[in-house]
Protein backbone atom coordinates (compact mmCIF):
# COMPACT_ATOMS: atom_id res chain seq x y z
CA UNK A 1 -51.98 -5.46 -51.38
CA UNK A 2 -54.05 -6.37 -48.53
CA UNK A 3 -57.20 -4.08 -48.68
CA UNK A 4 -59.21 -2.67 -51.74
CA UNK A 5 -59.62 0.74 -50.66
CA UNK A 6 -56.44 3.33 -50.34
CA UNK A 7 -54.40 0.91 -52.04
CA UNK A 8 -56.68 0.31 -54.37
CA UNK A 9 -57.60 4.18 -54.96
CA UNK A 10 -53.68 4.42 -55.01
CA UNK A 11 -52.78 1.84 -57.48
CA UNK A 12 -55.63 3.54 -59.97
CA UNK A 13 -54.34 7.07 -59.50
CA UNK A 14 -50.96 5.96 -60.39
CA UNK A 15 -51.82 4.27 -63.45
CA UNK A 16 -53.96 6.82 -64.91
CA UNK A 17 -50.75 9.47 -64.62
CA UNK A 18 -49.16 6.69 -66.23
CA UNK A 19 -51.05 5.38 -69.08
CA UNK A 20 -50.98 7.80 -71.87
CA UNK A 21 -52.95 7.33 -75.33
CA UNK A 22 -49.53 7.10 -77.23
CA UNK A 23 -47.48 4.85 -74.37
CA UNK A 24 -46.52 4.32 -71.12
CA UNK A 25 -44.39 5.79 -69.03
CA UNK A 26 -42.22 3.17 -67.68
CA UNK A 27 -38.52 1.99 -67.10
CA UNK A 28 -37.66 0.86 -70.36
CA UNK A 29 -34.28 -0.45 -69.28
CA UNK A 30 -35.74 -2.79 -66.45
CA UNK A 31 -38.65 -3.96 -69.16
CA UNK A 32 -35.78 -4.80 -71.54
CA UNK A 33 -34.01 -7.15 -68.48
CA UNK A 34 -37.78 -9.04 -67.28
CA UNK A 35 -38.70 -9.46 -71.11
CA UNK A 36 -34.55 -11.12 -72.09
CA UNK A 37 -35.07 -12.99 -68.76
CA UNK A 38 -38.28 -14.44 -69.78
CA UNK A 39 -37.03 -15.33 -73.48
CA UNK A 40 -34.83 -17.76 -71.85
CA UNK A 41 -37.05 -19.45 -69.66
CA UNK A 42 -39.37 -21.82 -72.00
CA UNK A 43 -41.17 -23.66 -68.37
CA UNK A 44 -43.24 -20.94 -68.45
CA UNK A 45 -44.77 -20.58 -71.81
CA UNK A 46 -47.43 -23.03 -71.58
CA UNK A 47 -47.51 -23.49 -67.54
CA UNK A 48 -50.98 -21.57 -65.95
CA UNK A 49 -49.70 -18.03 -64.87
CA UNK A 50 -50.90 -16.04 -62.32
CA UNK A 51 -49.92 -12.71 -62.28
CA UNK A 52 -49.97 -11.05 -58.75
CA UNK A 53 -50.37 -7.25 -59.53
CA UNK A 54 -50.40 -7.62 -63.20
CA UNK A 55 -50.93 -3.94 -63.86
CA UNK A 56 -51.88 -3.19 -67.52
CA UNK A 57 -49.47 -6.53 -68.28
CA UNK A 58 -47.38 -5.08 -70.78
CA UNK A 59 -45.01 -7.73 -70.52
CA UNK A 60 -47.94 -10.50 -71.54
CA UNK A 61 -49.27 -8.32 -74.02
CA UNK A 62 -45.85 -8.98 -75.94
CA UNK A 63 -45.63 -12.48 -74.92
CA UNK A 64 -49.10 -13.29 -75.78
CA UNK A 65 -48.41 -12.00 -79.16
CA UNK A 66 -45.43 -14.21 -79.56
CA UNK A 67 -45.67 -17.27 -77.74
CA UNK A 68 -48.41 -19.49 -78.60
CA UNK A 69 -50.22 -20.65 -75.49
CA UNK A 70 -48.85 -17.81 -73.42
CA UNK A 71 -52.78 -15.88 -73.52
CA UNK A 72 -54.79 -19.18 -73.20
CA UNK A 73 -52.41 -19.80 -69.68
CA UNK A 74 -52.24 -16.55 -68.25
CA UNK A 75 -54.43 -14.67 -65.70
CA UNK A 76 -53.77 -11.25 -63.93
CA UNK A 77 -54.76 -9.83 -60.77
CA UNK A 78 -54.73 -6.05 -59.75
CA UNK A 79 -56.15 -3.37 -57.27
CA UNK A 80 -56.52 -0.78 -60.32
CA UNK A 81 -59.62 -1.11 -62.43
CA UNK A 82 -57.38 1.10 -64.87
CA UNK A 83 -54.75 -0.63 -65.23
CA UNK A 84 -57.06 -4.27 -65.83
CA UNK A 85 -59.13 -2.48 -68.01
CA UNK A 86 -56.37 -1.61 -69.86
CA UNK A 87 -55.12 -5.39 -70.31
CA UNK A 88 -58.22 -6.74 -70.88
CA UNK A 89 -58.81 -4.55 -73.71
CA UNK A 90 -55.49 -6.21 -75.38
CA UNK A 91 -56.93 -9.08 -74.67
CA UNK A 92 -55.85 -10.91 -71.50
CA UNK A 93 -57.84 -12.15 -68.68
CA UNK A 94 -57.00 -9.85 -66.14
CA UNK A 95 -59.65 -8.92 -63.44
CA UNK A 96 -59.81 -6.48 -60.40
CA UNK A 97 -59.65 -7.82 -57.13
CA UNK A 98 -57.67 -8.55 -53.90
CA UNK A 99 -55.42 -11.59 -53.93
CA UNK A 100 -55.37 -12.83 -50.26
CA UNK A 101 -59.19 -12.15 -50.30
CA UNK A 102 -60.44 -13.66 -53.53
CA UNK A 103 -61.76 -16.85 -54.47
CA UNK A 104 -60.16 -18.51 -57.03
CA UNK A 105 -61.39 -21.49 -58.46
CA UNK A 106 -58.45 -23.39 -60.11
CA UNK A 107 -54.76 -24.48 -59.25
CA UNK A 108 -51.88 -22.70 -60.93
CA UNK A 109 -48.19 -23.64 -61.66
CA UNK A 110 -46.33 -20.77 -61.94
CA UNK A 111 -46.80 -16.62 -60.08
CA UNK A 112 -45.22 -13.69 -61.55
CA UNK A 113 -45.01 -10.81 -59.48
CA UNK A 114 -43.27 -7.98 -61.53
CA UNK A 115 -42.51 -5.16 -59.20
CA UNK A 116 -44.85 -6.61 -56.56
CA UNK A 117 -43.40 -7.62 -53.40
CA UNK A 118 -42.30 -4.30 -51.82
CA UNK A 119 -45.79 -3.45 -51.84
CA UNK A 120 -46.65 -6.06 -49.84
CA UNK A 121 -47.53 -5.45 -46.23
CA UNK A 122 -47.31 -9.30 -45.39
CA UNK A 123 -45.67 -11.60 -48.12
CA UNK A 124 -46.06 -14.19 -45.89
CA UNK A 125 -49.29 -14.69 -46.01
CA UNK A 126 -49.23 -13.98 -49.47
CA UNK A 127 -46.65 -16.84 -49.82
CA UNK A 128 -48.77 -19.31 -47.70
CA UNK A 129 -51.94 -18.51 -50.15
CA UNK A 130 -49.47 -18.77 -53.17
CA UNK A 131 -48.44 -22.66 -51.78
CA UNK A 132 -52.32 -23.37 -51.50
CA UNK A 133 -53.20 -22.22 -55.13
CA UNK A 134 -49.88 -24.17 -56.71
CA UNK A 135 -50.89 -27.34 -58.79
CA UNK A 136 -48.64 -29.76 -56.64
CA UNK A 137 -46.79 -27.80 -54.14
CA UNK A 138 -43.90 -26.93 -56.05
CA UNK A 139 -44.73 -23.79 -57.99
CA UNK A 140 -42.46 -21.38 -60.41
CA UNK A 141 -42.18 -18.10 -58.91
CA UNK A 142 -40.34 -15.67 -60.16
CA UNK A 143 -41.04 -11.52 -59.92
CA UNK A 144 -38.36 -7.98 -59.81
CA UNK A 145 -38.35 -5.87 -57.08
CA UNK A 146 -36.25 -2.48 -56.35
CA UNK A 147 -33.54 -2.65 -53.96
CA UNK A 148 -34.49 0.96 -53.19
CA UNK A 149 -36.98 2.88 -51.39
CA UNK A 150 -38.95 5.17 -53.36
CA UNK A 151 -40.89 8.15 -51.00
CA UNK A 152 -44.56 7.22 -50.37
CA UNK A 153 -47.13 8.64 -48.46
CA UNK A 154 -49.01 5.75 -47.01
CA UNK A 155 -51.80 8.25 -45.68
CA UNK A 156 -52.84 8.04 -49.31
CA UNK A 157 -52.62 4.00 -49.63
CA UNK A 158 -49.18 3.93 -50.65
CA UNK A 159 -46.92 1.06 -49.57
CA UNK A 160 -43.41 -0.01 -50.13
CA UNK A 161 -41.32 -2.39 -47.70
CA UNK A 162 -37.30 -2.61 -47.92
CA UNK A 163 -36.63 -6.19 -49.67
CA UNK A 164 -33.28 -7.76 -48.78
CA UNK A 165 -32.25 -11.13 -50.26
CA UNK A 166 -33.31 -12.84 -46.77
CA UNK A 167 -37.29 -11.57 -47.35
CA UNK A 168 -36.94 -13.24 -50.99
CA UNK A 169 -35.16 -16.09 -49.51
CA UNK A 170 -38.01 -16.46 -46.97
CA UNK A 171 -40.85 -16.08 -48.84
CA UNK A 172 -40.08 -18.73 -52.19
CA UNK A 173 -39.12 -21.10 -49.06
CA UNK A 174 -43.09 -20.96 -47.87
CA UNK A 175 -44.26 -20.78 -51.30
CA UNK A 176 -42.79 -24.08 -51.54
CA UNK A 177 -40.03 -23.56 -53.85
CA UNK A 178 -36.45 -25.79 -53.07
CA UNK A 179 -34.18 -23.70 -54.89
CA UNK A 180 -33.43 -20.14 -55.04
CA UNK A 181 -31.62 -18.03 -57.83
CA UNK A 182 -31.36 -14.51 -58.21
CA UNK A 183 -29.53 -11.60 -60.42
CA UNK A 184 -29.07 -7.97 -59.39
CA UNK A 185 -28.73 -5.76 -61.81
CA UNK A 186 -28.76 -1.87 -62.29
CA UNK A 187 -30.58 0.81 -64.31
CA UNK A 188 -29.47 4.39 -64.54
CA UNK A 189 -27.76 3.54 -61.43
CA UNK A 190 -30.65 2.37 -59.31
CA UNK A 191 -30.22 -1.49 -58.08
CA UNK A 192 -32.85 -4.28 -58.99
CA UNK A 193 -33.12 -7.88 -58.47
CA UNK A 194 -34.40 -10.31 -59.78
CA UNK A 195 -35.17 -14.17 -58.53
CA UNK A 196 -36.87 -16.87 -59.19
CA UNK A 197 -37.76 -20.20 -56.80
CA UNK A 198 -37.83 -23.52 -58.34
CA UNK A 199 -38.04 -27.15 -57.71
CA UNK A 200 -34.80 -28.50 -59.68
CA UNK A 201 -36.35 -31.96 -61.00
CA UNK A 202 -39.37 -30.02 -61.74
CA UNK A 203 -37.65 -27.58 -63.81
CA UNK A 204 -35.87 -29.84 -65.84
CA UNK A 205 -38.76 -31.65 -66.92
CA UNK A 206 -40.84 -28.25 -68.06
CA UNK A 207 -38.13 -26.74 -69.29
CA UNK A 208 -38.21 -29.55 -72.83
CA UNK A 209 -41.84 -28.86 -73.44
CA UNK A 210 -42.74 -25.90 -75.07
CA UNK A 211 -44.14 -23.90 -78.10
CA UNK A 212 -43.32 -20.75 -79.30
């Protein structure tokens, strides 16, 4: 997600195959695992989101539905106008842009970044900016990425890196996060992971203070 133009023409193309007027098509066995994992994690319902390729947010259209506060806290970020059209029209405030390159004007305490990560060109620099935009330093970040490559044809703005558990390790340690936890899983016989970075004390605290 570095430039708004292939990627961006990419990321639009794909979601218009994609969204359908009756659904989406989507794995609905790794949207069953994020959506369980998120249940059981109550530090995030009322802590401001920011969700790094948010697509159409299907996940926070669910949540917002469910958990109060969860709408009011969240913001989403994409390179397809389709796919934040899409969310916006449920309701969320999600907005077309570049991360690294846009301005944002307030602090946040928690990134998601849902399939995000392998299409990264540089997460480091995406971890630095995510370190400048956290509240105190010490942000939630937590995201799912394939431990597979899928064919792409980058002449087209397509982009997917290999992540091994060293990348992930790497990048939550410059986003500022002290602790590290992750969970691979499979679907249909294709490997995932997920992970999350943390401060512990942090954690603890958030983690009593919630509504649902």
């Amino acid at each position: 997600m570095v430039a708004i133009n292939n990627q961006s023409k990419h990321w639009d193309r794909t979601w218009k195959d994609r969204i359908k007027p009756d659904r989406i098509e989507m794995n609905g066995g790794k949207f069953t695992v994020i959506m369980n994992f998120i249940w059981g994690k109550p530090e995030y319902f009322n802590a401001e989101k920011l969700d790094i390729g948010c697509g159409p947010a299907l996940h926070s259209q669910i949540l917002a539905q469910r958990i109060i506060g969860w709408r009011d806290t969240w913001t989403g970020i994409d390179l397809s106008e389709t796919a934040v059209k899409f969310a916006s029209n449920a309701g969320l405030n999600a907005f077309f842009g570049n991360f690294l390159e846009y301005d944002f004007t307030k602090k946040y305490d928690a990134f998601i970044l849902w399939d995000t990560l392998e299409h990264i060109e540089n997460p480091l620099k995406v971890a630095e900016k995510i370190h400048k935009l956290s509240r105190d330093g010490k942000p939630y970040v937590v995201g799912n990425v394939p431990l597979y490559l899928s064919p792409t044809d980058e002449s087209v703005g397509a982009v997917e890196r290999p992540i091994f558990i060293n990348i992930i390790h790497q990048f939550l340690s410059e986003c500022g996060c002290s602790k590290v936890w992750t969970r691979i899983y499979g679907i249909c016989g294709l490997p995932y992971m997920l992970f999350e970075g943390f401060d512990p004390q942090k954690k603890a605290k958030d983690a009593t203070i919630c509504s649902i």
